[in-house]
N, C-alpha and C. Protein backbone atom coordinates (compact mmCIF):
# COMPACT_ATOMS: atom_id res chain seq x y z
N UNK A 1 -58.23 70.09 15.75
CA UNK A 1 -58.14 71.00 16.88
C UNK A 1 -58.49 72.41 16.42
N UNK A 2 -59.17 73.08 16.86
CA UNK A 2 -59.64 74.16 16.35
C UNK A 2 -58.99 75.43 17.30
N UNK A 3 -59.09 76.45 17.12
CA UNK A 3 -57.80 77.52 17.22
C UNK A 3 -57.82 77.97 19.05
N UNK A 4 -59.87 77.71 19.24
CA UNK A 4 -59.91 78.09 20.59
C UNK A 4 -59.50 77.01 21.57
N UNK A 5 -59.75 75.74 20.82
CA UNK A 5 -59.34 74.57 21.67
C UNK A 5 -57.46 74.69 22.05
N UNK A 6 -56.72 74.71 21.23
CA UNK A 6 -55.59 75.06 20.91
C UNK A 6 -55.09 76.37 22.06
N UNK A 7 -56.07 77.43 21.80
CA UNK A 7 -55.40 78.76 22.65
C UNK A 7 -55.88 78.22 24.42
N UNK A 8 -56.80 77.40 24.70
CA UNK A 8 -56.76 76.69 25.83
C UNK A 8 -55.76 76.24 26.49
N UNK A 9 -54.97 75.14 25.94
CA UNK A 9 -54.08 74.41 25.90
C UNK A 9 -52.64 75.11 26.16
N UNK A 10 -52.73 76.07 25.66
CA UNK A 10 -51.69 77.18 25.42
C UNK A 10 -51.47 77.66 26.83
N UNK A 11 -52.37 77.96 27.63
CA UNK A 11 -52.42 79.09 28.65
C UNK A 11 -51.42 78.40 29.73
N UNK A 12 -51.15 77.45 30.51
CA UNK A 12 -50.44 77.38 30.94
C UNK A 12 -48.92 77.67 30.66
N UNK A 13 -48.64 77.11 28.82
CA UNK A 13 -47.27 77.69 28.82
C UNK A 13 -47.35 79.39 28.66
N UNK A 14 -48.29 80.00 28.28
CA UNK A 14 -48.28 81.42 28.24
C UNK A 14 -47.66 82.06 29.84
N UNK A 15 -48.27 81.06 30.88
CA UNK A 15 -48.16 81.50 32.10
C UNK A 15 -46.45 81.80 32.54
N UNK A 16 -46.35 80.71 32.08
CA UNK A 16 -44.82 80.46 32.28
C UNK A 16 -43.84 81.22 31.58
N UNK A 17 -44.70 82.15 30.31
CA UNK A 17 -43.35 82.56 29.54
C UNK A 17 -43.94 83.72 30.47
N UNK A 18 -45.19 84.54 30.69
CA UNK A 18 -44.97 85.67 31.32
C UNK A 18 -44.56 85.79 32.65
N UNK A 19 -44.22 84.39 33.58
CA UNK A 19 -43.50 84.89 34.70
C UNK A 19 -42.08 84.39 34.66
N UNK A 20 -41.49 85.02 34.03
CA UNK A 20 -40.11 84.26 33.83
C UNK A 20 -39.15 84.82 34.83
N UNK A 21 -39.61 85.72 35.22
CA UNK A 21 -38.21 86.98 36.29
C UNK A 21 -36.87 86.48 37.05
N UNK A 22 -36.82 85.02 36.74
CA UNK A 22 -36.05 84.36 37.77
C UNK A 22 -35.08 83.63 36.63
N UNK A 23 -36.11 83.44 35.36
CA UNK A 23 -34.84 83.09 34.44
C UNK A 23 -34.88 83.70 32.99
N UNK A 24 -34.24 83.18 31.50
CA UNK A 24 -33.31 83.92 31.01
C UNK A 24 -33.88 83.57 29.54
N UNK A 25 -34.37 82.02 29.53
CA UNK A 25 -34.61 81.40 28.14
C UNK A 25 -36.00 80.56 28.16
N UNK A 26 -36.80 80.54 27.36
CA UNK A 26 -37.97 79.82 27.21
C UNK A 26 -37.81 79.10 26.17
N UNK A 27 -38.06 77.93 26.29
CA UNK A 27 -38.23 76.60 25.26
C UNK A 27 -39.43 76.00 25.02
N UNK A 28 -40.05 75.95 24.21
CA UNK A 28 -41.58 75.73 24.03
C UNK A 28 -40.94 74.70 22.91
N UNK A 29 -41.41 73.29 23.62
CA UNK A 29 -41.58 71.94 22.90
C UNK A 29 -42.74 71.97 22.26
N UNK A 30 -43.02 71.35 20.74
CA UNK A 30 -43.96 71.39 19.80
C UNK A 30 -44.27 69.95 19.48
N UNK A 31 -45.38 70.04 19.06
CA UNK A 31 -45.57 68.22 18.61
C UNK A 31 -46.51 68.31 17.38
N UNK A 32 -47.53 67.70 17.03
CA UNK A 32 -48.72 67.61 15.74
C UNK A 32 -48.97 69.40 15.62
N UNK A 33 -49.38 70.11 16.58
CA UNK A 33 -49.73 71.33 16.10
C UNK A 33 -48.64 72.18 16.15
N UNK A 34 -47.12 72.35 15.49
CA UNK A 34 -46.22 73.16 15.88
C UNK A 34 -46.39 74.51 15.28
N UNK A 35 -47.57 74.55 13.67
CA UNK A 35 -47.34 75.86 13.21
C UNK A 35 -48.29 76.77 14.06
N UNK A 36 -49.64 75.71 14.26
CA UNK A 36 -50.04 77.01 15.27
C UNK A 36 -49.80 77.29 16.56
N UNK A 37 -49.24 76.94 16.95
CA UNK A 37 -48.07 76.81 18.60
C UNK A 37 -47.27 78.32 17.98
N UNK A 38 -46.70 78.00 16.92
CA UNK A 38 -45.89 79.19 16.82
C UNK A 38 -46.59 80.30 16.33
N UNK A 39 -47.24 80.41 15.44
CA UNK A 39 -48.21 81.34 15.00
C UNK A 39 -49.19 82.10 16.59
N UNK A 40 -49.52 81.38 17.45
CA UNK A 40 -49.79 82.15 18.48
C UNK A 40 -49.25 82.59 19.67
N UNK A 41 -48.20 81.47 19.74
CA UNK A 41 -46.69 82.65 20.62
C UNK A 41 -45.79 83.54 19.93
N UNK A 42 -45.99 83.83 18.91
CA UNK A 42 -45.16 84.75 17.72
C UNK A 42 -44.77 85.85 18.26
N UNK A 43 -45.56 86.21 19.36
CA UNK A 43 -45.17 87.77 19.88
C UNK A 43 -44.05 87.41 21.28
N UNK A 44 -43.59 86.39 21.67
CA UNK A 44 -43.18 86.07 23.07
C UNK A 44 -41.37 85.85 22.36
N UNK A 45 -41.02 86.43 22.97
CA UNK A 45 -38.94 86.37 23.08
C UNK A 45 -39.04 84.28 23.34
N UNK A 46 -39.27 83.04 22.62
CA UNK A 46 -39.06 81.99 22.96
C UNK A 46 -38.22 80.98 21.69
N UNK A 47 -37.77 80.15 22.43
CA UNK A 47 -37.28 79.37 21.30
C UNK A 47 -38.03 78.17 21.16
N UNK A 48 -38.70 77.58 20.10
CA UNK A 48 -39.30 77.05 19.46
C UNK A 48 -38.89 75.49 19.30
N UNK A 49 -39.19 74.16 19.51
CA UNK A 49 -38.39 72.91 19.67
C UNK A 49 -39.49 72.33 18.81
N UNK A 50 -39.12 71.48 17.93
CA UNK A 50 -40.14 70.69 17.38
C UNK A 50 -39.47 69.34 17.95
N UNK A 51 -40.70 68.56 18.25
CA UNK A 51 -40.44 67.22 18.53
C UNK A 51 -40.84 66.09 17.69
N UNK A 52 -39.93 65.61 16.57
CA UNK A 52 -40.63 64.62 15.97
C UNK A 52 -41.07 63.57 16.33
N UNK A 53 -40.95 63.11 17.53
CA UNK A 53 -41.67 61.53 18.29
C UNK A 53 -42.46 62.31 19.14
N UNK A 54 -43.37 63.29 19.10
CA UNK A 54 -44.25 63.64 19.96
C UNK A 54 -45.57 62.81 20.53
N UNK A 55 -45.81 61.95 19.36
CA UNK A 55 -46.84 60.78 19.41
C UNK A 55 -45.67 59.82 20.13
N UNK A 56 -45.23 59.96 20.80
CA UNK A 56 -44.39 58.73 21.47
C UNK A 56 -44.87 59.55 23.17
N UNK A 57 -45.16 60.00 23.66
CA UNK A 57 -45.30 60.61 24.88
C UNK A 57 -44.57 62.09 25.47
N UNK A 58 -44.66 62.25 26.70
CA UNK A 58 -43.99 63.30 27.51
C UNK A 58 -42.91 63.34 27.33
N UNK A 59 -42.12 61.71 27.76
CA UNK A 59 -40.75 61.57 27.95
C UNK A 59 -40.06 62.30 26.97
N UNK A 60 -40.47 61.30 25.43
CA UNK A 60 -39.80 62.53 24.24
C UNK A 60 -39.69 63.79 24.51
N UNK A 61 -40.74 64.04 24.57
CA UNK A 61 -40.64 66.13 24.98
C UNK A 61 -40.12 66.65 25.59
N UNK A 62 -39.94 65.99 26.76
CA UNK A 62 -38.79 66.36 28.26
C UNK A 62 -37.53 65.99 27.23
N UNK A 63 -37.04 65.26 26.92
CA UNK A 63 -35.77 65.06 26.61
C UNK A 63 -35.43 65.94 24.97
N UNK A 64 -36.53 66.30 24.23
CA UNK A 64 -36.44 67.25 23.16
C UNK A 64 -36.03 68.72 23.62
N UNK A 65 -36.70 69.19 25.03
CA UNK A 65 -36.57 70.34 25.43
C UNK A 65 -35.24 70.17 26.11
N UNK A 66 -34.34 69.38 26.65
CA UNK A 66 -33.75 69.41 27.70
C UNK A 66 -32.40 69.59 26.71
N UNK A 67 -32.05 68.61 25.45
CA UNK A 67 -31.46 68.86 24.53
C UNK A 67 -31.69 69.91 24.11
N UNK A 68 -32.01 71.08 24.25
CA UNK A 68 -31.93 72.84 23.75
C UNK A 68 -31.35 73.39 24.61
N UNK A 69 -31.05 72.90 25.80
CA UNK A 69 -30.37 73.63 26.72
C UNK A 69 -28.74 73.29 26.95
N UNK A 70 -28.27 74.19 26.69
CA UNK A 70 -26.74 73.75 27.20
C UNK A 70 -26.19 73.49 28.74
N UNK A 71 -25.29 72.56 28.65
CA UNK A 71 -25.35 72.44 30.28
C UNK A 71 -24.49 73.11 30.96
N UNK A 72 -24.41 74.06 32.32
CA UNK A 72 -24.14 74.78 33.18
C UNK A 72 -24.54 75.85 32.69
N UNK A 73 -25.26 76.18 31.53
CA UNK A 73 -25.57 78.07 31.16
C UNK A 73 -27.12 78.33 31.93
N UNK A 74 -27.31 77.51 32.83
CA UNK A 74 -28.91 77.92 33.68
C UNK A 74 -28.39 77.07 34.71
N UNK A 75 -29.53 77.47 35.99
CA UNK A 75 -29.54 76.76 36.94
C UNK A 75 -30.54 75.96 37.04
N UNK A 76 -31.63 75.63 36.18
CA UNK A 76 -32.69 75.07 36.65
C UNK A 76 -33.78 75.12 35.18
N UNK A 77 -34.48 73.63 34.89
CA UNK A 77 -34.94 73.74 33.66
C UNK A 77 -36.87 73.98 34.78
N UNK A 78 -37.42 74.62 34.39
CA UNK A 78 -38.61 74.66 35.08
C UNK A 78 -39.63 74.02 33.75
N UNK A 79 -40.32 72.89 33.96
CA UNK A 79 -41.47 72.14 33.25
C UNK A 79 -42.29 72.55 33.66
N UNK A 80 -43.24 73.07 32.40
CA UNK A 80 -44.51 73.75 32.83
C UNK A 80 -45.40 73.52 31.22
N UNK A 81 -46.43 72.32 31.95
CA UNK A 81 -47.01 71.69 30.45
C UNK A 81 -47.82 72.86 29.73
N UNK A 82 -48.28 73.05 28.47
CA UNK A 82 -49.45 73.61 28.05
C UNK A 82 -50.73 73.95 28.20
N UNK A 83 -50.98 72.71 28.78
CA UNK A 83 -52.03 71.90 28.98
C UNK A 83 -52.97 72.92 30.93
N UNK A 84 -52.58 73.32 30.95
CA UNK A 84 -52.50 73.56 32.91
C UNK A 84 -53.20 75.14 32.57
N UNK A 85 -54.27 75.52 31.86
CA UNK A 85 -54.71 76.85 32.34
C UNK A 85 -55.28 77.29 33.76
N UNK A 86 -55.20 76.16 34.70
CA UNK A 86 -55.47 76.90 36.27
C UNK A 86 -54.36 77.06 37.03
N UNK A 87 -53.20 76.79 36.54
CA UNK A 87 -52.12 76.94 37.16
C UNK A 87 -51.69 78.39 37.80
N UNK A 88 -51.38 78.55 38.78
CA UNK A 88 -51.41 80.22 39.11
C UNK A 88 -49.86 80.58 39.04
N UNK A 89 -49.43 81.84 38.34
CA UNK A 89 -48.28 82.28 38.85
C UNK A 89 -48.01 82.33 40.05
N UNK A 90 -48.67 82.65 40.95
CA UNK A 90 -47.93 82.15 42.47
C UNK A 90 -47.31 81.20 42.82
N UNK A 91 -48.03 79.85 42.07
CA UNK A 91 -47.36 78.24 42.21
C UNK A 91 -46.29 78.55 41.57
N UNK A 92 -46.03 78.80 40.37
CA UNK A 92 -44.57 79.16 39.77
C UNK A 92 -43.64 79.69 40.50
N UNK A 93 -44.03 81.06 41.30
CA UNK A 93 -43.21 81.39 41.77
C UNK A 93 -42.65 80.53 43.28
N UNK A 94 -43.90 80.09 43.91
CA UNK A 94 -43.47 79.59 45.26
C UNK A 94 -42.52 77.80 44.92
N UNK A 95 -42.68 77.30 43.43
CA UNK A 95 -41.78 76.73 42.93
C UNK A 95 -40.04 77.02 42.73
N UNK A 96 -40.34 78.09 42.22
CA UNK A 96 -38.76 78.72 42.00
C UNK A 96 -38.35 79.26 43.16
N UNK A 97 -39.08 79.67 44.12
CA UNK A 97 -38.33 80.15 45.49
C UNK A 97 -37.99 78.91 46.03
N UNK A 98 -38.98 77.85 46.44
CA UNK A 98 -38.34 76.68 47.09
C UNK A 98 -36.81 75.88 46.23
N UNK A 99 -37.37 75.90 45.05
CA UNK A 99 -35.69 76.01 44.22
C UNK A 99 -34.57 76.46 44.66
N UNK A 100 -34.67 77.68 44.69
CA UNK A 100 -33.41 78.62 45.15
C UNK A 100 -33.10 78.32 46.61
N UNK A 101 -33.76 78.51 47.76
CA UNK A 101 -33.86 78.07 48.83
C UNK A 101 -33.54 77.25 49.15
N UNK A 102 -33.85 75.65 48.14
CA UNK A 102 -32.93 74.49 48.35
C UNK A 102 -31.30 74.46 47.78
N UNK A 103 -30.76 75.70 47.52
CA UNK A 103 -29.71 75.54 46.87
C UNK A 103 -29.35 75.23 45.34
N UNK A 104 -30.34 75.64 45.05
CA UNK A 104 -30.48 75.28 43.47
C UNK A 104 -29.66 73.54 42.79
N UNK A 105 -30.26 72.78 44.14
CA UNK A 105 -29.28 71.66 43.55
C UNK A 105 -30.48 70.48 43.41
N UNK A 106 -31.81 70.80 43.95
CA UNK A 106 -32.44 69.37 44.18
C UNK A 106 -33.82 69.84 43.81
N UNK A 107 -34.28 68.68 42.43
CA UNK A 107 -35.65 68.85 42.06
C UNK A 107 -36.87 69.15 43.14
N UNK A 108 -37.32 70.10 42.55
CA UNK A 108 -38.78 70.75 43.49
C UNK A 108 -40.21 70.00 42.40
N UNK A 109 -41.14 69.56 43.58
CA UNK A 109 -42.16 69.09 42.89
C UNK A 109 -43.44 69.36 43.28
N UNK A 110 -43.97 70.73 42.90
CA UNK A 110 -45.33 71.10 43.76
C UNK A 110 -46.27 69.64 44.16
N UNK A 111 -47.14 69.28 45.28
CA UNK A 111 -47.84 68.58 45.41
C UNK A 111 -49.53 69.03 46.05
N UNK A 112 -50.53 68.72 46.07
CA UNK A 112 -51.79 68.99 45.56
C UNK A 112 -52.72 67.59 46.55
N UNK A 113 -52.69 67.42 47.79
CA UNK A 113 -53.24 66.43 48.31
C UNK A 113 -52.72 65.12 48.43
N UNK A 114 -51.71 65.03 48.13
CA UNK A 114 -50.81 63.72 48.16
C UNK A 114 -50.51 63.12 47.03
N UNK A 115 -50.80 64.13 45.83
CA UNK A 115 -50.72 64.07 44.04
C UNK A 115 -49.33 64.99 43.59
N UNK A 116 -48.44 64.84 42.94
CA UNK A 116 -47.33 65.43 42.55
C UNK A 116 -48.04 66.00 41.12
N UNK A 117 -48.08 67.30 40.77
CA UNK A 117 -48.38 67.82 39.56
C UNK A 117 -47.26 68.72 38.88
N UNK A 118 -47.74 70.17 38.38
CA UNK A 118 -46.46 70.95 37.99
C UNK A 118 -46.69 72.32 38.00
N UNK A 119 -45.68 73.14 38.04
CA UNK A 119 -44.26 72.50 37.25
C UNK A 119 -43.01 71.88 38.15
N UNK A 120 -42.39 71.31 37.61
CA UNK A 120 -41.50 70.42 38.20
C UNK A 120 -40.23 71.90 37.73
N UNK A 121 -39.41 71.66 38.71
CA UNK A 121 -38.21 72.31 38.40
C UNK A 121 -36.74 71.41 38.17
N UNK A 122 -36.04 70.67 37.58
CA UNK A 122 -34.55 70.23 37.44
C UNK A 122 -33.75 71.05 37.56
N UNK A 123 -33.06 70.62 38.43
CA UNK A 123 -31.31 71.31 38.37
C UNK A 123 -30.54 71.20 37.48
N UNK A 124 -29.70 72.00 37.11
CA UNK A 124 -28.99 72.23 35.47
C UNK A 124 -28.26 70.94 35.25
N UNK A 125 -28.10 70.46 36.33
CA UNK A 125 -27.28 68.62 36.42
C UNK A 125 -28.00 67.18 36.27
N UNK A 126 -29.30 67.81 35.99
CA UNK A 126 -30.25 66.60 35.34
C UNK A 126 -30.65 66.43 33.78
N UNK A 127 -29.59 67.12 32.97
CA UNK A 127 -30.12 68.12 31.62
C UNK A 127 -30.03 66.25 31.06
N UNK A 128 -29.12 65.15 31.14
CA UNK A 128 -28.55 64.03 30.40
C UNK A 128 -29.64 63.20 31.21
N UNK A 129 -30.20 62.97 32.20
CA UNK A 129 -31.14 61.90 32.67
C UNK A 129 -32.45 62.49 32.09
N UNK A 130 -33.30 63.50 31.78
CA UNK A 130 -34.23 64.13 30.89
C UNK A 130 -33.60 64.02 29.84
N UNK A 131 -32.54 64.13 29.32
CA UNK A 131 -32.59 63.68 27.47
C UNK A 131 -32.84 62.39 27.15
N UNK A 132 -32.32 61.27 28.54
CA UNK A 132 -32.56 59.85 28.32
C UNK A 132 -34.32 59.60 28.12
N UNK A 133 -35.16 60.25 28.40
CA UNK A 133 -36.44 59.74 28.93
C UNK A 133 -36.94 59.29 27.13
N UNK A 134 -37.78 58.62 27.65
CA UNK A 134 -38.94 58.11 26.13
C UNK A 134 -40.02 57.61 26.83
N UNK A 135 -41.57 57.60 26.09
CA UNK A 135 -42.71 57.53 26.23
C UNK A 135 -43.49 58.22 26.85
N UNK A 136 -44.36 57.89 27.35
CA UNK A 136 -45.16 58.73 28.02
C UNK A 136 -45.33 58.60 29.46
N UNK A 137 -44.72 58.49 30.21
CA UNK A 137 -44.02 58.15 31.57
C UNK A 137 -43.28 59.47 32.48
N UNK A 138 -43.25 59.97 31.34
CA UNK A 138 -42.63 61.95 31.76
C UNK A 138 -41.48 61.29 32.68
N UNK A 139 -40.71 62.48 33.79
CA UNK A 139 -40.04 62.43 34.56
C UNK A 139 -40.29 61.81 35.99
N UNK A 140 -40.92 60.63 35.85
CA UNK A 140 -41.93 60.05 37.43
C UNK A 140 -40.62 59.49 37.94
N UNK A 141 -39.87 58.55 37.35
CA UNK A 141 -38.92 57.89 37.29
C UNK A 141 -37.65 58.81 38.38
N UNK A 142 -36.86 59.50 37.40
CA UNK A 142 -36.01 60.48 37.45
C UNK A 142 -36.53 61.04 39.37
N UNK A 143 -37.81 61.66 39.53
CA UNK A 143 -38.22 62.59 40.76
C UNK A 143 -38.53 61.32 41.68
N UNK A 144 -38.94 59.49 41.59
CA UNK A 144 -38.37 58.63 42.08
C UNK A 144 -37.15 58.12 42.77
N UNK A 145 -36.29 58.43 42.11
CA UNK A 145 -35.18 58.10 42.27
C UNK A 145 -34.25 59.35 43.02
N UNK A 146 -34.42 60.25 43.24
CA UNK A 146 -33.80 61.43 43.82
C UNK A 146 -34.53 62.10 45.17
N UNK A 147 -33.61 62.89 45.74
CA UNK A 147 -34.29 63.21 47.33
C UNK A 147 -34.61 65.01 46.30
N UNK A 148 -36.11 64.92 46.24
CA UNK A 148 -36.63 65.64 45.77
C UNK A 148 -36.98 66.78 47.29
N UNK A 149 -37.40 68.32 47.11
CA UNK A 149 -38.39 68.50 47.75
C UNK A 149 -39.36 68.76 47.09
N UNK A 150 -40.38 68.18 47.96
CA UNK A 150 -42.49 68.17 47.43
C UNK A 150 -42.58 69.69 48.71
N UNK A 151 -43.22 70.42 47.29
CA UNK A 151 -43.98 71.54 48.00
C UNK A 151 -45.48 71.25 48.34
N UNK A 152 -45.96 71.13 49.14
CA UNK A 152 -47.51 71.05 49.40
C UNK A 152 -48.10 72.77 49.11
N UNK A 153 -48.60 72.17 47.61
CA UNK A 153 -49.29 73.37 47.01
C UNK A 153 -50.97 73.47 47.41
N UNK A 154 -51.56 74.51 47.62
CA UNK A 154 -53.30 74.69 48.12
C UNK A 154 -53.96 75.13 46.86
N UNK A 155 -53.46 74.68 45.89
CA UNK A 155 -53.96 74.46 44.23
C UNK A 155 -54.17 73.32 43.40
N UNK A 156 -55.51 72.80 42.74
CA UNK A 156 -55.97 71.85 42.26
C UNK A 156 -55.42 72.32 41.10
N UNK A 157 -54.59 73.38 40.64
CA UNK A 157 -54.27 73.95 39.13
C UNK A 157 -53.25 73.65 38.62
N UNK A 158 -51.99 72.74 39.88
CA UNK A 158 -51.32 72.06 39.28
C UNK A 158 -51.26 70.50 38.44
N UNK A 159 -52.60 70.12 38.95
CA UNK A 159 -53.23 68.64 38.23
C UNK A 159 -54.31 69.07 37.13
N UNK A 160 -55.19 69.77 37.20
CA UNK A 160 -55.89 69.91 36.46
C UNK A 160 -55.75 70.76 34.94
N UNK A 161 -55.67 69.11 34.24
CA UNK A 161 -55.27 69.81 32.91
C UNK A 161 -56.58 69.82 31.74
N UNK A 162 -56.49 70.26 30.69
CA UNK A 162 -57.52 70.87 29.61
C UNK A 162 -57.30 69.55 28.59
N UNK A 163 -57.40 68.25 28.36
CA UNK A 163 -57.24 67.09 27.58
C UNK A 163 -58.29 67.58 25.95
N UNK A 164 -59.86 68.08 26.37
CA UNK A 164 -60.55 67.92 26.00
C UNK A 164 -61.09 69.25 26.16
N UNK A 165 -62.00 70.00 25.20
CA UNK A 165 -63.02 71.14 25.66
C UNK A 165 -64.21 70.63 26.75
N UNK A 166 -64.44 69.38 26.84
CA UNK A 166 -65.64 68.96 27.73
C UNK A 166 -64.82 68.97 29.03
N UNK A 167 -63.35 69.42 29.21
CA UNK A 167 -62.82 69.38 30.48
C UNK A 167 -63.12 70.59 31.62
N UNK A 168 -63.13 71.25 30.46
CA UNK A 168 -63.61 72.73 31.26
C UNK A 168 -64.53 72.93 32.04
């Protein structure tokens, strides 16, 4: 992976640490590339998670990050992959408002044409069903099983992720 491919990849969580106004702590899950993950957020107030089953999928990572958080000291874990440089701070924010708005009690899941993308927001009371997760299956399960609200987002930037430089 070479440094520009890498700072690609990056921009979505960059997005997320610079619109934080609504919350308090940033957790940046790490996997195969953690030194340069950290070496290029070095300047950002975040805490740093290495995931040693990162080659095991999402799930690991959701449940690596979710274990950094203590439970009742937030209201809401907001997932926001790396991977997502079209993602707009507006979606973030019109995420965290529908959050709050629902009472800060029930997962919000931007949606994109009848496609669920991200970031997903959890309520501070889902911190033990995200530590359960494994593979690469992410939280589909979990936002299955719960009376979620789906925001109908007018952004292809919550699906469209950077896998590859030929993605661009």
């Amino acid at each position: 992976t070479t440094a520009y491919e890498l700072g690609v990849r990056l921009v979505g969580s960059e997005m997320c640490i610079r619109d934080r106004s609504k919350g308090s702590h940033v957790v940046v899950v790490t996997g195969c590339d953690h030194e340069n993950v950290m070496s290029l957020l070095s300047g950002y107030d975040v805490e740093f998670v290495y995931n040693e089953k990162w080659m095991e999928g999402m799930g690991s990572s959701l449940a690596c990050g979710a274990s950094a958080f203590e439970e009742k000291s937030y209201e809401g874990a907001l997932v926001c992959l790396g991977d997502l440089p079209f993602l707009e701070v507006a979606t973030i924010n019109l995420v965290i408002k529908a959050f709050v708005d629902g009472g800060s009690q029930r997962i919000v899941v931007p949606e994109f044409e009848g496609r669920h993308g991200h970031p997903v927001l959890f309520p501070s009371n889902y911190k033990f069903s995200l530590e359960q997760l494994t593979g690469d299956k992410g939280a589909k399960s979990i936002i299955r099983e719960r009376d979620s609200i789906v925001l109908d987002i007018e952004s292809k930037g919550i699906l469209r992720d950077m896998d590859r430089q030929a993605d661009l």
